[in-house]
PDB file of N, CA and C in Angstrom:
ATOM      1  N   UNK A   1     102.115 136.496  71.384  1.00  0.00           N
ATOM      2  CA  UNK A   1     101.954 136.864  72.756  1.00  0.00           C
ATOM      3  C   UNK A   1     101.888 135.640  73.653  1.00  0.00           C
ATOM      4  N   UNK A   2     102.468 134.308  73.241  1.00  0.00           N
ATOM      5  CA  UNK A   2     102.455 133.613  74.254  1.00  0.00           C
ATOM      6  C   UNK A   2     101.158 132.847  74.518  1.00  0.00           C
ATOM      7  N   UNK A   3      99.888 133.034  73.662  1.00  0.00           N
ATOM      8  CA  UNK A   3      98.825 132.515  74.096  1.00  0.00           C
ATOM      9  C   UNK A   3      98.323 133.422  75.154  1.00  0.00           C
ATOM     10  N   UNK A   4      98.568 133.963  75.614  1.00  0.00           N
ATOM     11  CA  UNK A   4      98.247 135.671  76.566  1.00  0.00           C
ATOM     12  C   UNK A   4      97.505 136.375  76.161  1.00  0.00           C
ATOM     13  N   UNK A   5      96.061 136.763  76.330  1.00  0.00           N
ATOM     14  CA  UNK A   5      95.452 138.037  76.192  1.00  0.00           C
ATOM     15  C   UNK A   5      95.881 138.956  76.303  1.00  0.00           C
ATOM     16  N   UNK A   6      95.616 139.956  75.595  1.00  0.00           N
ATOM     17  CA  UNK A   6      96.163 141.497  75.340  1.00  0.00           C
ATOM     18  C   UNK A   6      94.993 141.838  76.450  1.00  0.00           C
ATOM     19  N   UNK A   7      93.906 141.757  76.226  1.00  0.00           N
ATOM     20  CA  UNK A   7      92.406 142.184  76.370  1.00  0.00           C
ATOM     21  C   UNK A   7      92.910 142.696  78.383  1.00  0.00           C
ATOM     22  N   UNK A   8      93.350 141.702  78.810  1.00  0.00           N
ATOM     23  CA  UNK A   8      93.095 142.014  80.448  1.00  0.00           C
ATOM     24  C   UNK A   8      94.386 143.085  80.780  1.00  0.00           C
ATOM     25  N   UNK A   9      95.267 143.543  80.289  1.00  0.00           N
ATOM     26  CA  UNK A   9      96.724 144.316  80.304  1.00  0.00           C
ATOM     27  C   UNK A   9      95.137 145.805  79.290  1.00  0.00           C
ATOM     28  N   UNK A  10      95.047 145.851  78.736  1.00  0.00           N
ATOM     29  CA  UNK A  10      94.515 147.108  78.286  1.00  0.00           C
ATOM     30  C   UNK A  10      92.818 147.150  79.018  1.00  0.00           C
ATOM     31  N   UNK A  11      92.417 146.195  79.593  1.00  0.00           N
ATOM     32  CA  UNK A  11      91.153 147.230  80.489  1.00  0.00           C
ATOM     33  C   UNK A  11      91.687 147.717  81.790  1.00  0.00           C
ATOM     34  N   UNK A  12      93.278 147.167  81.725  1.00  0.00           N
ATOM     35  CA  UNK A  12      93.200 148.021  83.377  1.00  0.00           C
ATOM     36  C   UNK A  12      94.014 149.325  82.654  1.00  0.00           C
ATOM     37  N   UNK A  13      94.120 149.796  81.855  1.00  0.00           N
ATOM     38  CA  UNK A  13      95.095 151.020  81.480  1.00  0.00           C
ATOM     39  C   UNK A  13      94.347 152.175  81.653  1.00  0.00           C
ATOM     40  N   UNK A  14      94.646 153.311  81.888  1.00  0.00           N
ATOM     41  CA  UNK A  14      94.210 154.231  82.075  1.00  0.00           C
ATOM     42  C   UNK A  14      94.245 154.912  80.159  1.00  0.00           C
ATOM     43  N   UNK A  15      92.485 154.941  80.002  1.00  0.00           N
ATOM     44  CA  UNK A  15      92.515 155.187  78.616  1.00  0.00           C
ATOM     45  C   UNK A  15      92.727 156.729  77.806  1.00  0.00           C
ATOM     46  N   UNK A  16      93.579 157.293  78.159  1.00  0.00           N
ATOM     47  CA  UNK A  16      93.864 158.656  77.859  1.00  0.00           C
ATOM     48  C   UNK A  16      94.253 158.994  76.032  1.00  0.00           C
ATOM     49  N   UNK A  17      95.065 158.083  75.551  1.00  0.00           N
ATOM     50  CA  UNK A  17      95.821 157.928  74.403  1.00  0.00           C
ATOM     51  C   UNK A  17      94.678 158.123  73.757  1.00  0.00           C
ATOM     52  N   UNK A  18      94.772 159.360  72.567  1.00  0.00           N
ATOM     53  CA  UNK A  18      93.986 159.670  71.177  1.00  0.00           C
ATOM     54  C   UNK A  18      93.932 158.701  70.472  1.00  0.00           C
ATOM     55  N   UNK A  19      92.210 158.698  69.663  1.00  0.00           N
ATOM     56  CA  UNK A  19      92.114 157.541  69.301  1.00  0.00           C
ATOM     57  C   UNK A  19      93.009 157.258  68.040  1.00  0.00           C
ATOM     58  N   UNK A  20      93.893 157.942  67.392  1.00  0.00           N
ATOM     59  CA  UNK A  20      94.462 157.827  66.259  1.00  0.00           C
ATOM     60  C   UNK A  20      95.593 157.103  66.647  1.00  0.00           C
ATOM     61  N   UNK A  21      96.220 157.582  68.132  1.00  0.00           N
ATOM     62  CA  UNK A  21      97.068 156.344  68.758  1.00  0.00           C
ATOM     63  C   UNK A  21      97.436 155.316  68.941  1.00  0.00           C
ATOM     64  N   UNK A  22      95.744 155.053  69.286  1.00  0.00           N
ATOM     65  CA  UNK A  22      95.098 153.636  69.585  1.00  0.00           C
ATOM     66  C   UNK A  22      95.001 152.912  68.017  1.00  0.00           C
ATOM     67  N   UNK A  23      94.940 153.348  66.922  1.00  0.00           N
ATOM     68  CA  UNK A  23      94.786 152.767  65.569  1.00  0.00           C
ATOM     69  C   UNK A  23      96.257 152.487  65.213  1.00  0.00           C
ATOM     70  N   UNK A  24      97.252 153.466  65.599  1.00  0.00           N
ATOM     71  CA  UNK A  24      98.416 152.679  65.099  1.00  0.00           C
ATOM     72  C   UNK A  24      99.129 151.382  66.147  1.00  0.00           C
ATOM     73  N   UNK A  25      98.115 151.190  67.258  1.00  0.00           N
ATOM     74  CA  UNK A  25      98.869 150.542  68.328  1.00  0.00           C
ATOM     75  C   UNK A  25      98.382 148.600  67.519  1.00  0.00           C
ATOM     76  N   UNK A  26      96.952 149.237  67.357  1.00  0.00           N
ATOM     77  CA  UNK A  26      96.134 147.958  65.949  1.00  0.00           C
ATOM     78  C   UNK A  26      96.847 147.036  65.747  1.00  0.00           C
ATOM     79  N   UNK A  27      97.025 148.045  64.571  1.00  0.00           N
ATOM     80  CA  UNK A  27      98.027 147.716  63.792  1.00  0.00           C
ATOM     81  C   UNK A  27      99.221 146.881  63.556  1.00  0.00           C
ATOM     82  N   UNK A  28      99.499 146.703  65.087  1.00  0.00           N
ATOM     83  CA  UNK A  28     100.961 145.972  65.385  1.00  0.00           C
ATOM     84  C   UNK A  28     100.144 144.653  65.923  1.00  0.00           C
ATOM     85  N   UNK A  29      98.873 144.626  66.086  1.00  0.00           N
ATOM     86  CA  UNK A  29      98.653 143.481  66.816  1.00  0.00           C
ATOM     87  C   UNK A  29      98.414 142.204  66.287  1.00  0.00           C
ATOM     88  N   UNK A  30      99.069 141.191  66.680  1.00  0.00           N
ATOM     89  CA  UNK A  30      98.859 139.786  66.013  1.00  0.00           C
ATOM     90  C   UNK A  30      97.740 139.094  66.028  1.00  0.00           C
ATOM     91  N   UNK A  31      96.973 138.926  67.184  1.00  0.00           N
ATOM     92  CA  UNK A  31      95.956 138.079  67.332  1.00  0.00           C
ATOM     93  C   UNK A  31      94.543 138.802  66.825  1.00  0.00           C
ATOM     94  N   UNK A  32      93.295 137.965  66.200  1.00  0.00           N
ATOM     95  CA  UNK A  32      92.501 138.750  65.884  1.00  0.00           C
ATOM     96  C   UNK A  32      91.593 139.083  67.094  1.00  0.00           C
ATOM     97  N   UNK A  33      92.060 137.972  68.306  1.00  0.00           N
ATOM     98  CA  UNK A  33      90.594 138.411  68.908  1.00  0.00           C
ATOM     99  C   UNK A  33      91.247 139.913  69.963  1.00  0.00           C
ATOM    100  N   UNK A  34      92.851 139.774  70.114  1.00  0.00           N
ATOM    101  CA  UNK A  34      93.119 141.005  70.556  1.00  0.00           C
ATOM    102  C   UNK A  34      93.083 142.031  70.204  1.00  0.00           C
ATOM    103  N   UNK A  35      92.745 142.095  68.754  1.00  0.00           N
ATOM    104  CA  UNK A  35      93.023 143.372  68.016  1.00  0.00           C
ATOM    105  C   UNK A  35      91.187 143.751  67.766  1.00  0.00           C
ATOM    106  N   UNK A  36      90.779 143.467  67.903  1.00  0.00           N
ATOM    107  CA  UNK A  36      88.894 143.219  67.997  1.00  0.00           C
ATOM    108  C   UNK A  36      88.575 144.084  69.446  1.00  0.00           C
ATOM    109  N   UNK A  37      89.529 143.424  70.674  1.00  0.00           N
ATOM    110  CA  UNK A  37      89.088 143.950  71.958  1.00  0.00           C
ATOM    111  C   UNK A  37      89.901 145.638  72.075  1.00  0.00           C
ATOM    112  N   UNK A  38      91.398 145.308  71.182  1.00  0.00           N
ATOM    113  CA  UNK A  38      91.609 147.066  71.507  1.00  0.00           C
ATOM    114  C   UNK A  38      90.584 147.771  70.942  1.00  0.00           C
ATOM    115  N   UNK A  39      89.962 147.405  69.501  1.00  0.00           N
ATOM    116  CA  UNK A  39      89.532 148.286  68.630  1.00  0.00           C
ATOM    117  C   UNK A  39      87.827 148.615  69.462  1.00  0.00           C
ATOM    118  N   UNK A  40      87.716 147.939  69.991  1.00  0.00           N
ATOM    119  CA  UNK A  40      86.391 148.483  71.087  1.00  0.00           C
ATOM    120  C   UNK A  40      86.878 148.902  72.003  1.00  0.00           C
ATOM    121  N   UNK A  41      88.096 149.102  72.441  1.00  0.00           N
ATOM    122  CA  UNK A  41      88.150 150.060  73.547  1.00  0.00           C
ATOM    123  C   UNK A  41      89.288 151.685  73.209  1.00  0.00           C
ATOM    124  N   UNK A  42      88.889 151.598  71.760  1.00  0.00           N
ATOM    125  CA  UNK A  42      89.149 152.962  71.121  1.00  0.00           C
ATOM    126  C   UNK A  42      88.672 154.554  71.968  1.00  0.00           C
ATOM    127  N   UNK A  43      88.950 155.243  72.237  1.00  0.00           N
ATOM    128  CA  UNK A  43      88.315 156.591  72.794  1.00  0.00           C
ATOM    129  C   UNK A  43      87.586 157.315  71.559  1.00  0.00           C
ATOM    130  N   UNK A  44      87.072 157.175  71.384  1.00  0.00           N
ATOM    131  CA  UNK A  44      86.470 157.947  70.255  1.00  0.00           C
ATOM    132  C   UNK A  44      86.141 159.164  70.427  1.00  0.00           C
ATOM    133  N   UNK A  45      85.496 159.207  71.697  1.00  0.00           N
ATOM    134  CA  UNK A  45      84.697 160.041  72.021  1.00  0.00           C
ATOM    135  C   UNK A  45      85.905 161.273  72.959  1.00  0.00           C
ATOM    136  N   UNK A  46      87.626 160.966  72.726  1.00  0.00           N
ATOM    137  CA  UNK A  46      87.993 162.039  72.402  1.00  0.00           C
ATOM    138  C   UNK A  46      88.374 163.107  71.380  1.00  0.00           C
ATOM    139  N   UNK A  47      87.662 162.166  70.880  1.00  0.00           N
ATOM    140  CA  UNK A  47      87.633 163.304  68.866  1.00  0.00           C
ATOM    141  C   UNK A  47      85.754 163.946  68.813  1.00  0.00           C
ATOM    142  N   UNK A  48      85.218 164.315  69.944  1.00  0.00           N
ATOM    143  CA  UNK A  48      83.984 164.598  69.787  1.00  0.00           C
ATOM    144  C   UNK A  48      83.876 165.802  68.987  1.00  0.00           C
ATOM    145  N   UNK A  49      84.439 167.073  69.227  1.00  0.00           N
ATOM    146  CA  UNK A  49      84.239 168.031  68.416  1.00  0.00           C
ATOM    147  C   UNK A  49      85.106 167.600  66.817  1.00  0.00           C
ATOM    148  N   UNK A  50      85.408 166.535  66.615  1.00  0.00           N
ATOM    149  CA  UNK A  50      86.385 166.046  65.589  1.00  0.00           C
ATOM    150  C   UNK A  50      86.147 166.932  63.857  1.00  0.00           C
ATOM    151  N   UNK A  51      86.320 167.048  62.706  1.00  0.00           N
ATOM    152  CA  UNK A  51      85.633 167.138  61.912  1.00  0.00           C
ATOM    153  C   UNK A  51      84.862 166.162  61.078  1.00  0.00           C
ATOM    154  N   UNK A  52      84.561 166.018  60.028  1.00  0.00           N
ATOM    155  CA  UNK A  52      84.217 164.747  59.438  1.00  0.00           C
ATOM    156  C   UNK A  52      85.102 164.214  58.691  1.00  0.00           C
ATOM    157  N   UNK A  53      86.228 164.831  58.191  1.00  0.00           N
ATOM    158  CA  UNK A  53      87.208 163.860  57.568  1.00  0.00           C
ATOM    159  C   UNK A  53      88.218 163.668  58.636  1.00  0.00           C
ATOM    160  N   UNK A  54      88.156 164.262  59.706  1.00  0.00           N
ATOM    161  CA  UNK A  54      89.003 163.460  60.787  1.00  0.00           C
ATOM    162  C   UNK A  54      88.478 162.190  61.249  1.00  0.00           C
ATOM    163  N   UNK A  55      87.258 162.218  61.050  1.00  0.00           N
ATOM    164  CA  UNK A  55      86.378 161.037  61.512  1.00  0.00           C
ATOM    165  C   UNK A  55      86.565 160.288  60.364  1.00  0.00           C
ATOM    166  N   UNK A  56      86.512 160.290  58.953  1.00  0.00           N
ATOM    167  CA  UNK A  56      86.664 159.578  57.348  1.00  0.00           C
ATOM    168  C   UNK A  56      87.943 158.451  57.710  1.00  0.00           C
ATOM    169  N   UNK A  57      89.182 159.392  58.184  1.00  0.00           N
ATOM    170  CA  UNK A  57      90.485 159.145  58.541  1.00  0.00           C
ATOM    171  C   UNK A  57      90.894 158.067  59.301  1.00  0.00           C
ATOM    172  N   UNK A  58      89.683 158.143  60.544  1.00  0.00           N
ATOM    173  CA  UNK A  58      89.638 157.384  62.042  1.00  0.00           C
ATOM    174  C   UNK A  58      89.562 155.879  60.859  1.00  0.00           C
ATOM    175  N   UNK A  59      88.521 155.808  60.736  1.00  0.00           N
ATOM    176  CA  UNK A  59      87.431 154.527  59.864  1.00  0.00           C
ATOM    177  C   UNK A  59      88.756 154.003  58.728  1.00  0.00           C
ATOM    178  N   UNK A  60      89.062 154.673  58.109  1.00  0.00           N
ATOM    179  CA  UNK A  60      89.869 153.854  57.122  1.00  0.00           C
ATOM    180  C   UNK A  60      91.173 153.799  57.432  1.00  0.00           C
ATOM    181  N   UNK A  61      91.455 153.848  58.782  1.00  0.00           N
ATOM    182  CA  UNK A  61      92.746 153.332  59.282  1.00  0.00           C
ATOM    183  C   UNK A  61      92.549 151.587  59.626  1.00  0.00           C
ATOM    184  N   UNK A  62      91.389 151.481  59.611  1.00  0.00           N
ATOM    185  CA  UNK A  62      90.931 150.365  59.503  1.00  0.00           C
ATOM    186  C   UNK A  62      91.476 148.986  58.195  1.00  0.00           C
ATOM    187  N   UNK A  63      91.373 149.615  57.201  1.00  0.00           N
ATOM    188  CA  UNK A  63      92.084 149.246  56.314  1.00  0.00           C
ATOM    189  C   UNK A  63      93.589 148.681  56.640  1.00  0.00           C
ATOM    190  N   UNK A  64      94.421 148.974  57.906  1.00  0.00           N
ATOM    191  CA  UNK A  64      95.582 148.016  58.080  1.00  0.00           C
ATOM    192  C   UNK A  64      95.466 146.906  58.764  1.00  0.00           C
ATOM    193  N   UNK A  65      93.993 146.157  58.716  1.00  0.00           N
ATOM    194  CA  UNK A  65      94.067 145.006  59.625  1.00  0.00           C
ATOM    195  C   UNK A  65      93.546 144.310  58.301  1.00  0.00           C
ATOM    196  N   UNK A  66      93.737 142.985  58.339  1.00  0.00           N
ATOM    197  CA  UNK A  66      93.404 141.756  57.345  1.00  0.00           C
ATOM    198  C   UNK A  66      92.107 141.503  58.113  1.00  0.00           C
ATOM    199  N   UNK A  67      91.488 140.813  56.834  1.00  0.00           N
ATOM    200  CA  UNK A  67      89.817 140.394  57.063  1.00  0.00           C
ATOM    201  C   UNK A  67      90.226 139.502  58.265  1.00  0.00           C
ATOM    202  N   UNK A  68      89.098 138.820  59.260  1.00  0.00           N
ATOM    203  CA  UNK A  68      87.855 139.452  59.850  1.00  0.00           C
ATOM    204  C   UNK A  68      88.222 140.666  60.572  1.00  0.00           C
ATOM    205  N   UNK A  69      89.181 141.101  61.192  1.00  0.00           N
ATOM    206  CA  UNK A  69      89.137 142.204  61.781  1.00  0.00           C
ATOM    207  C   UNK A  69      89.107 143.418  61.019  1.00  0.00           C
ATOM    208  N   UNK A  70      89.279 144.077  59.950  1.00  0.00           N
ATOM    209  CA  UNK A  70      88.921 144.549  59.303  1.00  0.00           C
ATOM    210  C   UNK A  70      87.345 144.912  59.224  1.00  0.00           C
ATOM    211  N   UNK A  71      86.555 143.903  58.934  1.00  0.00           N
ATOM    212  CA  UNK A  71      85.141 144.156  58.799  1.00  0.00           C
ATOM    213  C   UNK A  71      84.859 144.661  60.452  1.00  0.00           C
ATOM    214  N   UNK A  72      85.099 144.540  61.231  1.00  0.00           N
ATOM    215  CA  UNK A  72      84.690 144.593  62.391  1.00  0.00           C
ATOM    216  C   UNK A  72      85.019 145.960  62.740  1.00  0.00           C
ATOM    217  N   UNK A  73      86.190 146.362  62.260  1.00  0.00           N
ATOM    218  CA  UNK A  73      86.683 147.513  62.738  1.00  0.00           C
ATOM    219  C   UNK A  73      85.859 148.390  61.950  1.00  0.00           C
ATOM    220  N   UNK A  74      85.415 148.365  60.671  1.00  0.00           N
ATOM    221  CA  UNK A  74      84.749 149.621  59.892  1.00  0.00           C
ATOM    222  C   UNK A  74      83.343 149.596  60.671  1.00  0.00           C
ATOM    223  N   UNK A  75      83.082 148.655  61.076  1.00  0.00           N
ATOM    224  CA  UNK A  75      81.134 148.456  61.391  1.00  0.00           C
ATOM    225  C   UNK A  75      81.490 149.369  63.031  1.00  0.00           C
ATOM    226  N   UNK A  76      82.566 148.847  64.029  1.00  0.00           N
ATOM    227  CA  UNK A  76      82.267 149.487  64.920  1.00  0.00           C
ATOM    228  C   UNK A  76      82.848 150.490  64.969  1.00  0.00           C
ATOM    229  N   UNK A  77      83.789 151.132  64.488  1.00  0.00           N
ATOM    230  CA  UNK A  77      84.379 152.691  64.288  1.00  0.00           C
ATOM    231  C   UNK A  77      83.488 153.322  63.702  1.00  0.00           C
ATOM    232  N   UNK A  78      82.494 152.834  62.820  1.00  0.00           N
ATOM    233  CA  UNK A  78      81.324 153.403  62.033  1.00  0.00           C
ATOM    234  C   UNK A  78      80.513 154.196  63.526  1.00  0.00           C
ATOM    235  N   UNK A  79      79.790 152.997  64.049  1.00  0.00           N
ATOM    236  CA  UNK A  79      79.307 152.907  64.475  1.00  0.00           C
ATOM    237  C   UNK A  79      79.538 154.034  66.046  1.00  0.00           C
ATOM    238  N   UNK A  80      80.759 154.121  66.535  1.00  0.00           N
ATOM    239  CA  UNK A  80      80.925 154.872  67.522  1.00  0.00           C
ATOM    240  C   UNK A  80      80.883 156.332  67.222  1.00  0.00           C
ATOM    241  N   UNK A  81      82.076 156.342  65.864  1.00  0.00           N
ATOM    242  CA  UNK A  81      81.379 157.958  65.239  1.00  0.00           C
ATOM    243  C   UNK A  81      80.193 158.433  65.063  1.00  0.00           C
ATOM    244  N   UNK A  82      79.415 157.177  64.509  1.00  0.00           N
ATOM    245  CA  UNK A  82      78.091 157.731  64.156  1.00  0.00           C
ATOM    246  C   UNK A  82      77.503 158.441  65.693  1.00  0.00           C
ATOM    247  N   UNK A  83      77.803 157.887  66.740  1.00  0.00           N
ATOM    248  CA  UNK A  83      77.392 158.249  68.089  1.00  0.00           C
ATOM    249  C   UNK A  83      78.037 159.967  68.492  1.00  0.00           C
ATOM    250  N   UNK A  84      78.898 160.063  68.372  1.00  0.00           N
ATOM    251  CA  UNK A  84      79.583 161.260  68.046  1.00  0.00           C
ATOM    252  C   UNK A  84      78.939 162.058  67.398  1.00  0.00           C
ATOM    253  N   UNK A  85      78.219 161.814  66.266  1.00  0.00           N
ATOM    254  CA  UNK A  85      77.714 163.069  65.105  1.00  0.00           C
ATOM    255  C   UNK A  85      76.159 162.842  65.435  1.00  0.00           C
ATOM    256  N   UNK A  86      75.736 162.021  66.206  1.00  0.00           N
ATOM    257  CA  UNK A  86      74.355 161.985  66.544  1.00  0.00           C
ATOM    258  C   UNK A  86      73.645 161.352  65.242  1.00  0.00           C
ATOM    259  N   UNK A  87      74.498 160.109  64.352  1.00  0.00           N
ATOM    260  CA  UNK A  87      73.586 159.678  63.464  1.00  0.00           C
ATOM    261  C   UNK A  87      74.313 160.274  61.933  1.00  0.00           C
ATOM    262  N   UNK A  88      74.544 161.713  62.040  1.00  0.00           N
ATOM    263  CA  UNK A  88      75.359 162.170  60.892  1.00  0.00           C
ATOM    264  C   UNK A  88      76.456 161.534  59.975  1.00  0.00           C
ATOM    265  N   UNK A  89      77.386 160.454  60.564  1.00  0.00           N
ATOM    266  CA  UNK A  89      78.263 160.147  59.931  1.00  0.00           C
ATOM    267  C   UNK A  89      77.965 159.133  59.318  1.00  0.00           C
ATOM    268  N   UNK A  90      77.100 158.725  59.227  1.00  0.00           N
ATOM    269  CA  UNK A  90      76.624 157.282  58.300  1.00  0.00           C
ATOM    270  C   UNK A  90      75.868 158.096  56.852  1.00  0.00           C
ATOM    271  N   UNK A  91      75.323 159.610  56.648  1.00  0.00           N
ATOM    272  CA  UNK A  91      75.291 160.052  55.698  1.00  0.00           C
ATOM    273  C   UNK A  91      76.332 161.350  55.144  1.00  0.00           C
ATOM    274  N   UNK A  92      77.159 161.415  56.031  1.00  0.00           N
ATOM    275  CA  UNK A  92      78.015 162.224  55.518  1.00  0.00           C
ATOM    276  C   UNK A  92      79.895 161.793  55.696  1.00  0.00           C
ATOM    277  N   UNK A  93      79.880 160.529  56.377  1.00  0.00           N
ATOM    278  CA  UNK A  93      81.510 159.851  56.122  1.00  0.00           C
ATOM    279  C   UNK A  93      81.650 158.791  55.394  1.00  0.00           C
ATOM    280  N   UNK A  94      80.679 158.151  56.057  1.00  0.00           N
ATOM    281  CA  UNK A  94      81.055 156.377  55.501  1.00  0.00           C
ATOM    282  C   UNK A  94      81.040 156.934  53.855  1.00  0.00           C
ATOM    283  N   UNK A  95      80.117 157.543  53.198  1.00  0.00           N
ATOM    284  CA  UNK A  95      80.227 157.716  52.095  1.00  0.00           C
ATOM    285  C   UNK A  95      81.529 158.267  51.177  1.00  0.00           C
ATOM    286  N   UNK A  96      82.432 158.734  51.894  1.00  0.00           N
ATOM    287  CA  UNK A  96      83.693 159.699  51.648  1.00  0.00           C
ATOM    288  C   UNK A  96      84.625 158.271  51.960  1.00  0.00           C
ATOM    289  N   UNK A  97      84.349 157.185  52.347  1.00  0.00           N
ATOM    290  CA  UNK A  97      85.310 156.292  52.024  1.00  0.00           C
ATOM    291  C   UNK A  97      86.121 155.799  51.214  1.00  0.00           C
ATOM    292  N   UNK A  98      87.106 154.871  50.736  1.00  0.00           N
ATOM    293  CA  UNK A  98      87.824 154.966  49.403  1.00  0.00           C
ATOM    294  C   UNK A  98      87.322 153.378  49.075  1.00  0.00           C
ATOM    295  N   UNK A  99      87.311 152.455  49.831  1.00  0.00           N
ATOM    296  CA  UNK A  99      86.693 151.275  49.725  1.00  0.00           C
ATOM    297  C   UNK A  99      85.346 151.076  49.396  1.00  0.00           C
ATOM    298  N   UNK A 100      84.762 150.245  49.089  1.00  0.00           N
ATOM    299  CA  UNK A 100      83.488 149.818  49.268  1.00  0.00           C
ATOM    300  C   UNK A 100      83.157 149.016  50.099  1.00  0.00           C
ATOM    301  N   UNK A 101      84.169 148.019  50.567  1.00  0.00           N
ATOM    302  CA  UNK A 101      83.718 147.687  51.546  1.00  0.00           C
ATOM    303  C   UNK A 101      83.502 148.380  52.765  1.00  0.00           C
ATOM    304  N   UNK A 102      84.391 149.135  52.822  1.00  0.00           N
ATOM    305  CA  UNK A 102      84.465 149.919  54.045  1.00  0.00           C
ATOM    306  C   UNK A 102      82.914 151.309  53.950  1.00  0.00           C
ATOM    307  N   UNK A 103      82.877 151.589  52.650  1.00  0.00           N
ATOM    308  CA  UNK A 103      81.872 152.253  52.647  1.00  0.00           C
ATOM    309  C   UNK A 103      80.539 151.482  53.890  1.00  0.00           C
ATOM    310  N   UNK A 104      80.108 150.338  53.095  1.00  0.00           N
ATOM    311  CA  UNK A 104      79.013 149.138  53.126  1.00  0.00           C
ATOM    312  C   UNK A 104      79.353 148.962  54.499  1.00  0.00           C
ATOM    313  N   UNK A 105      80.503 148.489  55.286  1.00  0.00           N
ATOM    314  CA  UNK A 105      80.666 148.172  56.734  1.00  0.00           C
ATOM    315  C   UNK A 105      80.183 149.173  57.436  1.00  0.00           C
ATOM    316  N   UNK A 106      81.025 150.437  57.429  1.00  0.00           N
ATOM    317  CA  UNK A 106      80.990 151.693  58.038  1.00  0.00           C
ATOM    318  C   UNK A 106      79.346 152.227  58.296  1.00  0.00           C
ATOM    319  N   UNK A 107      78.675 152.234  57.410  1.00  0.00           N
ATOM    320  CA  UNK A 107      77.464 152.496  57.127  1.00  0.00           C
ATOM    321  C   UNK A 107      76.403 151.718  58.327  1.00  0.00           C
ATOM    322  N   UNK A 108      76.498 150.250  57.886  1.00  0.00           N
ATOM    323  CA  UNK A 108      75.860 149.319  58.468  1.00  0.00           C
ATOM    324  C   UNK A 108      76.002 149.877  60.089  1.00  0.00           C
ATOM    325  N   UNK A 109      77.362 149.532  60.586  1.00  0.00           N
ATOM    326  CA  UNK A 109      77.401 150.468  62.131  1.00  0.00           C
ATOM    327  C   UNK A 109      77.069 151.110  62.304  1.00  0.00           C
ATOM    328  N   UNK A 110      76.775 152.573  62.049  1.00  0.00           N
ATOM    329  CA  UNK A 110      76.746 153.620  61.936  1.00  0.00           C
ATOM    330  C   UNK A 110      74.937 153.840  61.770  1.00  0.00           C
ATOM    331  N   UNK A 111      74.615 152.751  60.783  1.00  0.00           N
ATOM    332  CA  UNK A 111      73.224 152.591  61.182  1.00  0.00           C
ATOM    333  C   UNK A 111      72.670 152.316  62.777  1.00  0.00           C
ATOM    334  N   UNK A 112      73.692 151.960  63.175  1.00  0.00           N
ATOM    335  CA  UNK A 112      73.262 151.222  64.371  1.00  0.00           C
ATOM    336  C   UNK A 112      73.343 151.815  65.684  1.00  0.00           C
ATOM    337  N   UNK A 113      73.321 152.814  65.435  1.00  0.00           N
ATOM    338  CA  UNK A 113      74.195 153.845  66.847  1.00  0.00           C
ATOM    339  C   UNK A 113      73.405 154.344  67.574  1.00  0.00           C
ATOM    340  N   UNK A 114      72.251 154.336  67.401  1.00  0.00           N
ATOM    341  CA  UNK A 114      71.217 154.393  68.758  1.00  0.00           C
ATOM    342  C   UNK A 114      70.985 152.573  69.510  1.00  0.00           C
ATOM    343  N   UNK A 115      71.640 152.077  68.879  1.00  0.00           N
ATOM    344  CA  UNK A 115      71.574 150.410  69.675  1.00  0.00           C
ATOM    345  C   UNK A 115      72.876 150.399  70.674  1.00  0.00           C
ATOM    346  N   UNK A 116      73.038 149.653  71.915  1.00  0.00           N
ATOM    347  CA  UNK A 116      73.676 149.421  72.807  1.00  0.00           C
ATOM    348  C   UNK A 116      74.929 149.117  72.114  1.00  0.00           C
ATOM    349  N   UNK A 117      76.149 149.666  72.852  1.00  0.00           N
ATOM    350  CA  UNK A 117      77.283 149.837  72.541  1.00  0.00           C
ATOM    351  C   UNK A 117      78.187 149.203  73.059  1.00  0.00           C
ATOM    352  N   UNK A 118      77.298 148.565  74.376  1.00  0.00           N
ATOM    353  CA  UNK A 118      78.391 147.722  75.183  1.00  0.00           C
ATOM    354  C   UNK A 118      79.324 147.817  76.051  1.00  0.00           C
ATOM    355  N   UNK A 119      80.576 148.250  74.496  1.00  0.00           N
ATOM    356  CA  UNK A 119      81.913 148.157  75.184  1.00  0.00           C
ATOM    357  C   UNK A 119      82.544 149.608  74.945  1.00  0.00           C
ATOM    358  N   UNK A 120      81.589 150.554  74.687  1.00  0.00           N
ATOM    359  CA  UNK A 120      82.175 151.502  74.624  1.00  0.00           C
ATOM    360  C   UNK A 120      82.851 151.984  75.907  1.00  0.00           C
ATOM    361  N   UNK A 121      84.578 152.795  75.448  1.00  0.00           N
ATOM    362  CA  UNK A 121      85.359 153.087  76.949  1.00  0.00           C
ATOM    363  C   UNK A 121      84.395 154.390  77.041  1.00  0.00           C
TER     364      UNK A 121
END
């Protein structure tokens, strides 16, 4: 990208796109710290009535980014679902993971979901 932030082109976008959208858009992205800032400005919270393996699904799409973004993405996708299920998905998804790491990441966030969120869109 030129040495160009992604980050300032996607906070002015109008965030409509499903978050499963937003995971394959990831995916394509080169830089880690851009692919860090889409993955916090995921909609999550348009999969609220979601199920729990739609939510399982969300989290281990995570799995197409190479470490560090990777870890980052399971702790805060954990973590926003868990906000979604009110706490639920840290004992009933992260566990349905296929990784362990991703289990162990997912979890950790997900622990964390009554703590400030920040950057949630």
């Amino acid at each position: 990208m030129n040495g160009e932030s992604l980050w300032p082109r996607l906070a002015g976008l109008p965030l409509v796109i499903e978050a499963c959208e937003y995971e394959r858009l990831h995916a394509v992205l080169d830089g880690a710290r851009d692919a860090v800032a889409c993955i916090r400005v995921t909609k999550a919270q348009n999969l609220l009535r979601a199920s729990t393996a739609t939510y399982v699904r969300l989290v281990a799409g995570c799995e197409r980014f190479a470490d560090p973004v990777r870890g980052v993405c399971y702790r805060w996708v954990g973590k926003a679902v868990a906000v979604l299920s009110d706490g639920a998905f840290e004992r009933e998804g992260c566990p349905a993971l296929e990784r362990d790491d991703a289990r162990r990441l997912c979890a950790a966030g997900a622990h964390e979901f009554e703590s400030a969120l920040v950057t949630f869109s």
